[in-house]
Protein backbone atom coordinates (compact mmCIF):
# COMPACT_ATOMS: atom_id res chain seq x y z
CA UNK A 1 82.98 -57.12 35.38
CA UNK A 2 86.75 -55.97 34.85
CA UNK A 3 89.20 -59.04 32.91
CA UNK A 4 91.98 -56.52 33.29
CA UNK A 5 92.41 -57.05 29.44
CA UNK A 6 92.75 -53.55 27.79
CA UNK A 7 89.44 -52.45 25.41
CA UNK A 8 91.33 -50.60 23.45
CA UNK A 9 95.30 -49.09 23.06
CA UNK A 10 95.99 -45.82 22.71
CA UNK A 11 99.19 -44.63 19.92
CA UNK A 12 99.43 -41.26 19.04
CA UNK A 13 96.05 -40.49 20.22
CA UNK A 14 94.33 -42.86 17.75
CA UNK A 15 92.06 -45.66 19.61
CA UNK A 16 93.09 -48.98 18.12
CA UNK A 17 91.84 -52.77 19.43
CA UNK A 18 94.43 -54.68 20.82
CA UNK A 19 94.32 -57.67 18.50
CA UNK A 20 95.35 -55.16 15.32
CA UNK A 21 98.11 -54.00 17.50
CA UNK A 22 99.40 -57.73 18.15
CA UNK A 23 98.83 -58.46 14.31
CA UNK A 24 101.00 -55.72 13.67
CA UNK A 25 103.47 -56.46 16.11
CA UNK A 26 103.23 -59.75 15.13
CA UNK A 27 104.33 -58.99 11.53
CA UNK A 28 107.34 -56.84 12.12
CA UNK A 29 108.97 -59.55 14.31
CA UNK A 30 107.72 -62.60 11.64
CA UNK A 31 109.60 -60.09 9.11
CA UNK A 32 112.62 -59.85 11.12
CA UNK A 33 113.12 -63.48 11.27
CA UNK A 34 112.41 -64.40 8.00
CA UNK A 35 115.42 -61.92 7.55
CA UNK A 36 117.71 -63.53 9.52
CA UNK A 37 116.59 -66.85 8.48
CA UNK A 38 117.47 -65.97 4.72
CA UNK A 39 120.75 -64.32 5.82
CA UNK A 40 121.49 -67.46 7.73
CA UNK A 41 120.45 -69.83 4.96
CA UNK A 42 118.12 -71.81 6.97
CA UNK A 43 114.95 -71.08 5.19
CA UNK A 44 116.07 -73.31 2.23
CA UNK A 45 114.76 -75.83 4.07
CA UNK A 46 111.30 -75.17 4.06
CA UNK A 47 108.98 -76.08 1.56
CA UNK A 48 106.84 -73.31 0.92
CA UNK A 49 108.93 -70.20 2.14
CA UNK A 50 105.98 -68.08 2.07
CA UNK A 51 103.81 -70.61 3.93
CA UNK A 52 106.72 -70.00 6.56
CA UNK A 53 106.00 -67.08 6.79
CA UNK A 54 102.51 -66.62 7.43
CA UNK A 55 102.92 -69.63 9.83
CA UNK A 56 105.60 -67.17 11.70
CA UNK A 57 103.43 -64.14 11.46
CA UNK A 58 100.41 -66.41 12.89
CA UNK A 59 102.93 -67.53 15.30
CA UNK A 60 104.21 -64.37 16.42
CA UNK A 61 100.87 -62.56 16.83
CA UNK A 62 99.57 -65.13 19.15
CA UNK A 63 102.75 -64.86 21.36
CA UNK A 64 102.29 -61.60 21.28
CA UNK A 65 98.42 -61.44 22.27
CA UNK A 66 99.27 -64.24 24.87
CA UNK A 67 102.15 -62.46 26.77
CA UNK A 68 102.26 -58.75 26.45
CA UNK A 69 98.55 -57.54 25.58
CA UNK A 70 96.88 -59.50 28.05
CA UNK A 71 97.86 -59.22 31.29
């Protein structure tokens, strides 16, 4: 039975699964905006900054799985 959900992405001819290409999506644009939010100054107000983060990351990569991998 076809989901229409790709088995497996192809980048520079290497086979990779689609959930390791949304994790590593996932942490370029959690990266970018913990950037910003230092430059900004708004991450003084979390608690744990790098508990921020990996909620962003987390965040990100499910956004990222939802909308763009899966059709």
């Amino acid at each position: 039975m076809f989901t229409g959900a790709p088995n497996e992405v192809q980048i520079l001819g290497f086979y990779l699964p689609p959930l390791f290409v949304a994790i590593a999506a996932g942490l370029v644009v959690a990266t970018l905006v913990a950037r910003v939010l230092n430059q900004s100054g708004l991450s003084r107000f979390f608690w744990h900054p790098p508990l921020a983060n990996a909620a962003l990351w987390l965040l990100a990569t499910a956004l990222i799985g939802y909308f763009i991998i899966t059709p």
